[in-house]
Structures are given as structure tokens and as C-alpha cells.
C-alpha atoms as a PDB file:
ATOM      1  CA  UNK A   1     140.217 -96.673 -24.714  1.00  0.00           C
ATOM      2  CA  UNK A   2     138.301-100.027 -23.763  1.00  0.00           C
ATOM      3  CA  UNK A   3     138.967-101.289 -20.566  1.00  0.00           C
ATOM      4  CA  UNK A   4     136.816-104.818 -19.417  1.00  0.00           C
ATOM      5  CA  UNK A   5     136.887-106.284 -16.195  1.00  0.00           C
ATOM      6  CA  UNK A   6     137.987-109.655 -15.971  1.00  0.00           C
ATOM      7  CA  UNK A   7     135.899-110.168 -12.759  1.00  0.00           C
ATOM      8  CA  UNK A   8     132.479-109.322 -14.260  1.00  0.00           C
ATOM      9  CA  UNK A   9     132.757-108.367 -17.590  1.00  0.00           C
ATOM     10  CA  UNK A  10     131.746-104.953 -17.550  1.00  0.00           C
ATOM     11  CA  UNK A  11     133.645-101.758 -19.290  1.00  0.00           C
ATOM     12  CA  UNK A  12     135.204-100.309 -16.443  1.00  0.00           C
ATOM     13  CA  UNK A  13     134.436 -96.016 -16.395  1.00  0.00           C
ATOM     14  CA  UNK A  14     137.531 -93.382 -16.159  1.00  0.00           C
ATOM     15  CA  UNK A  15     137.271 -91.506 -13.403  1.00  0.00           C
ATOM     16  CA  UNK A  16     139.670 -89.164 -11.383  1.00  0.00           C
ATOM     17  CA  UNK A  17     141.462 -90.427  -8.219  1.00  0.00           C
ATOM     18  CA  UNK A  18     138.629 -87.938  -6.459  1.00  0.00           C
ATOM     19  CA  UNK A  19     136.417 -90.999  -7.092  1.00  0.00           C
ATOM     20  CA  UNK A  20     138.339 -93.764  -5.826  1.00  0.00           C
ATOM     21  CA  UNK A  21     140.725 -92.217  -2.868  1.00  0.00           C
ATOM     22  CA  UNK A  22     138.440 -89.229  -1.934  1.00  0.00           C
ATOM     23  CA  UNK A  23     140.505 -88.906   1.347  1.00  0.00           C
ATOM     24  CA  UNK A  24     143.966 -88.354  -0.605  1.00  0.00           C
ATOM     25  CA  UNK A  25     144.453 -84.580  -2.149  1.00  0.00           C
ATOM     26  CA  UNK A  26     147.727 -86.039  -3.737  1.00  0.00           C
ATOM     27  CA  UNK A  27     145.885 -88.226  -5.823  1.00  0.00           C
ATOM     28  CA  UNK A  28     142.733 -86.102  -6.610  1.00  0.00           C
ATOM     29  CA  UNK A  29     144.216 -85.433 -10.519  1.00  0.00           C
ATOM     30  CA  UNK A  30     145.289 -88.735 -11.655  1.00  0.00           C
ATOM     31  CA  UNK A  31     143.365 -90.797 -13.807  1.00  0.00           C
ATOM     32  CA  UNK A  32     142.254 -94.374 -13.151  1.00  0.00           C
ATOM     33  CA  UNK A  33     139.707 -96.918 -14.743  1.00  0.00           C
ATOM     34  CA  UNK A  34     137.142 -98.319 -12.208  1.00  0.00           C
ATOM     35  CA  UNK A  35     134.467-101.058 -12.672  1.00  0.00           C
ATOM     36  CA  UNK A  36     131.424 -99.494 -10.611  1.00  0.00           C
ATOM     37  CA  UNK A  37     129.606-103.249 -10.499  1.00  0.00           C
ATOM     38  CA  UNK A  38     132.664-105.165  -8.530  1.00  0.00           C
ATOM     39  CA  UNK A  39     134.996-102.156  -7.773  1.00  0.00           C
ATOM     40  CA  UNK A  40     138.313-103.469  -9.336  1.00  0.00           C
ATOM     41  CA  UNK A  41     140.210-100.499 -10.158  1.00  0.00           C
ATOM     42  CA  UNK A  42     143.906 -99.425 -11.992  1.00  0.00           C
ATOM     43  CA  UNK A  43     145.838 -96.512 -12.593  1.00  0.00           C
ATOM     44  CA  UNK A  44     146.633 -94.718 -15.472  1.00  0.00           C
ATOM     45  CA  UNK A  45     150.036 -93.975 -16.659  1.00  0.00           C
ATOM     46  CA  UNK A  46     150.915 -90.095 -15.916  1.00  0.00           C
ATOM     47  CA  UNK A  47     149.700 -88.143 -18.613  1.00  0.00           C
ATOM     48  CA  UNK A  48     148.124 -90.669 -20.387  1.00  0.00           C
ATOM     49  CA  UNK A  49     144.559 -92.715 -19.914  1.00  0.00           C
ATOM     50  CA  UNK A  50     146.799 -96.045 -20.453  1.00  0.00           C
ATOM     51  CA  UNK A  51     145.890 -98.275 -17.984  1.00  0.00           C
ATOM     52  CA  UNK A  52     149.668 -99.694 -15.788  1.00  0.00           C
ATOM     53  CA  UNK A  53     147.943-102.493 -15.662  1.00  0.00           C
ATOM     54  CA  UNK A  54     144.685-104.787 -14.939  1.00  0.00           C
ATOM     55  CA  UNK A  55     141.921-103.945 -13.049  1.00  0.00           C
ATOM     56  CA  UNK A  56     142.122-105.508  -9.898  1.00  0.00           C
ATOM     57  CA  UNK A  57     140.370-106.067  -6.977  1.00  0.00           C
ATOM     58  CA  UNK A  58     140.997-105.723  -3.286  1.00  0.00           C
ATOM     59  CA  UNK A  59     142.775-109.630  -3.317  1.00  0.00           C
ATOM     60  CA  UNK A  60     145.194-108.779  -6.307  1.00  0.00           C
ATOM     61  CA  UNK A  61     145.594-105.042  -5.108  1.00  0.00           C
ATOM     62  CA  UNK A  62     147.394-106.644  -1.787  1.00  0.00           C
ATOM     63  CA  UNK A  63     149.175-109.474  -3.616  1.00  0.00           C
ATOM     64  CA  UNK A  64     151.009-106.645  -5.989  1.00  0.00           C
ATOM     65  CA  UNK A  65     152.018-104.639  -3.149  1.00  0.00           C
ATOM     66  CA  UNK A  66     153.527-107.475  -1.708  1.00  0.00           C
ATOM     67  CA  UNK A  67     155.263-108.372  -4.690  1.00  0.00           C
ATOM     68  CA  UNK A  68     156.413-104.613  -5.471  1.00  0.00           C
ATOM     69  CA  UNK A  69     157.437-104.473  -1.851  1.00  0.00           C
ATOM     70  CA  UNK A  70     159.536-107.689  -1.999  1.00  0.00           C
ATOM     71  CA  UNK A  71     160.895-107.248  -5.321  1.00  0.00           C
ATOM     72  CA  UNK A  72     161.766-103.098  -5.643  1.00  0.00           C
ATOM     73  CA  UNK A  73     164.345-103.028  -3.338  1.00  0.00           C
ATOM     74  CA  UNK A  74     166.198-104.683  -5.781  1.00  0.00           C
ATOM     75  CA  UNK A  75     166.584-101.742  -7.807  1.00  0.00           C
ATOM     76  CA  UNK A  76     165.710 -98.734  -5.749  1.00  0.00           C
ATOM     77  CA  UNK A  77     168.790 -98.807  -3.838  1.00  0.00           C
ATOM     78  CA  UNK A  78     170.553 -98.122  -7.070  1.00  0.00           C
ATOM     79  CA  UNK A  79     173.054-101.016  -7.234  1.00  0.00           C
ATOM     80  CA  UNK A  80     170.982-102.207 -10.101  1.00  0.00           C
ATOM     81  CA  UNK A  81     169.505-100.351 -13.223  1.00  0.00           C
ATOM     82  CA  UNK A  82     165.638-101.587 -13.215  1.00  0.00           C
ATOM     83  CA  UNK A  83     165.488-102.851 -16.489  1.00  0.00           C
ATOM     84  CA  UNK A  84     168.330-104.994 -15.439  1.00  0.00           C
ATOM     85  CA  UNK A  85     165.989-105.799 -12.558  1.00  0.00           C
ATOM     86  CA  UNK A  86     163.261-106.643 -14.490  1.00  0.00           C
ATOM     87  CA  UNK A  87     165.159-109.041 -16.630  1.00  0.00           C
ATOM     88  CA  UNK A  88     166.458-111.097 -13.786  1.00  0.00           C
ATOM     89  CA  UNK A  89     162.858-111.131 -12.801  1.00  0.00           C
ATOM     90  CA  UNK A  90     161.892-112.554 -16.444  1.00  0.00           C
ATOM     91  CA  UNK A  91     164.540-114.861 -16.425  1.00  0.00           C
ATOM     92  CA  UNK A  92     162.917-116.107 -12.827  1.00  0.00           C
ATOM     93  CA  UNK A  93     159.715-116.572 -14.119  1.00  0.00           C
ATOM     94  CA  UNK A  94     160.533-118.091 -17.506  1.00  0.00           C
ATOM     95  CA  UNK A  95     158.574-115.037 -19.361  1.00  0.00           C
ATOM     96  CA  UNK A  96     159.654-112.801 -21.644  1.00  0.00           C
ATOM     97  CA  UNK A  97     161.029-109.626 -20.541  1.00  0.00           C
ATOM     98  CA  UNK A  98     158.797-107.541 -22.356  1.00  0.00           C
ATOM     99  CA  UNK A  99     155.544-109.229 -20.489  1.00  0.00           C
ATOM    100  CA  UNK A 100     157.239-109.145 -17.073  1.00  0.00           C
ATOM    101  CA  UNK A 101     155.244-106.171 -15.268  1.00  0.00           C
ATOM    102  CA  UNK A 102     153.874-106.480 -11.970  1.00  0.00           C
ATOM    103  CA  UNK A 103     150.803-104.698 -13.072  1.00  0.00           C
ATOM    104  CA  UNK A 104     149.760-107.136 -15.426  1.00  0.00           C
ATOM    105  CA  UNK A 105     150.353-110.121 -12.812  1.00  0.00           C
ATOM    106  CA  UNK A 106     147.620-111.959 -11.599  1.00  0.00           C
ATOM    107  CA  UNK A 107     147.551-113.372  -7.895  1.00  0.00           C
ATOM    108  CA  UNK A 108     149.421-116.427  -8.293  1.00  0.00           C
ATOM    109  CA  UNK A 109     151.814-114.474 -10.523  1.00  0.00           C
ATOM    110  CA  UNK A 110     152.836-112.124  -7.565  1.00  0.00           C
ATOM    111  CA  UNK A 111     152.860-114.839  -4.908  1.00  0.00           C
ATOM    112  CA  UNK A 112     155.904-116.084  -7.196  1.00  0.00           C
ATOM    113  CA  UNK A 113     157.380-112.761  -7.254  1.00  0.00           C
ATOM    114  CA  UNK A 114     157.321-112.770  -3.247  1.00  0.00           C
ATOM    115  CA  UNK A 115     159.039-116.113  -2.921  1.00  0.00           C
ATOM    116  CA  UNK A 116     161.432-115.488  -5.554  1.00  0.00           C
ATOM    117  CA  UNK A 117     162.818-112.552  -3.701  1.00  0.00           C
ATOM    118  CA  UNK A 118     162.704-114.283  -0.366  1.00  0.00           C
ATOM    119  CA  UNK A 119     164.705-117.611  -1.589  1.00  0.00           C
ATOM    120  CA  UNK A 120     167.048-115.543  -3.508  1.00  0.00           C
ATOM    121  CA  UNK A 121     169.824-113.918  -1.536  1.00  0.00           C
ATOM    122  CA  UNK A 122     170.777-110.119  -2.190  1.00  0.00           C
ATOM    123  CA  UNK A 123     173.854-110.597  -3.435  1.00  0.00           C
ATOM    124  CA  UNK A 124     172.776-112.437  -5.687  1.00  0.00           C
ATOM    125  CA  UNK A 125     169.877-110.040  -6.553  1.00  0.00           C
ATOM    126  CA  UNK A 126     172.173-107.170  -6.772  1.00  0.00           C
ATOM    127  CA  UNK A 127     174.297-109.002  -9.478  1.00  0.00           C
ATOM    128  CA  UNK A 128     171.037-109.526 -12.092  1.00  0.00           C
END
């Protein structure tokens, strides 16, 4: 598989997590894509070498967490299946439910996930 950065342009490498969290035995097996020039990195999905989502630097790294952080509790707790999650989500954004992944966000994209969440009370959260 091809992976390019969007930052510089470059094929990013697959390495193992040994490469980019040397410090974290847990995550010395998985697989992720890394571009060595700017050091934007992503995941792989277990078992697979397919990317979960865009390479991204330090700046988008933080944004997603924020936005999984705001956003997951939403269907973690269980009251809500996520792909019911997800589709109140899509239905937020005006996207397609299909291209609504956090992984594939870019920063503004997750800033909008964040507010979303924060303006929209649980309850009604809970009912997507």
C-alpha cells in the first residue's frame, strides 16, 4: 500500500510501533505508517497495514484526541450503538455517513466535532 504525506509529499515507510512509541511494550507489534522527513504518523487497522486514517502531525494528533475525547462518550457508555453515533455525527456535519471518521478529519474538521459535543446537550446526544 501507498501512503503520501499531505505535509511534504513524501511516501510515508511502515514501521512497527517499536519505531514510533519505543517507550510503550503494548504497542511494540502494531503497525503504523510514518513519514521520516516531517514525522506525521497513523495507525494501522489490527491485522491489517490499512492505514485508520491520515498521517498526521503533532497539531492534528491533539485536535483528534480532543475530538474522540469529546465525542466517544456518546457511545461508550452504551446508551447508544456507535454507528448510531456516528450518524448523528454525519447528520451534524452535513457529510455523509460513510465519510464521517475522525481519522480522516483534518484540524478544522475536529475543532467542529469538539463544539458540536459541547453545544449539544446529552440527552439529546443519547437520543441520536
Amino acid at each position: 500500500m501507498k501512503v503520501v504525506c499531505a505535509y511534504c509529499g513524501s511516501q510515508a515507510a511502515l514501521v512497527t510501533g517499536e519505531v514510533i512509541y519505543p517507550h510503550r511494550a503494548d504497542l511494540r507489534e502494531k503497525r503504523f505508517y510514518l513519514c521520516a522527513p516531517c514525522g506525521a504518523y497513523v495507525g494501522c487497522h489490527k491485522g491489517t497495514l490499512n492505514p485508520l486514517g491520515r498521517l498526521a502531525d503533532v497539531v492534528l494528533r491533539a485536535a483528534k484526541v480532543r475530538a474522540h475525547a469529546a465525542f466517544d462518550p456518546m457511545w461508550q457508555g452504551g446508551a447508544r450503538r456507535r454507528g448510531d453515533a456516528y450518524g448523528w455525527l454525519a447528520d451534524q456535519l452535513g457529510i455523509k455517513k460513510k465519510d464521517c471518521h475522525i481519522g480522516m478529519f483534518d484540524v478544522a474538521m475536529c475543532n467542529k466535532v469538539v463544539l458540536l459535543c459541547q453545544r449539544t446537550p446529552i440527552e439529546a446526544r443519547e437520543a441520536a
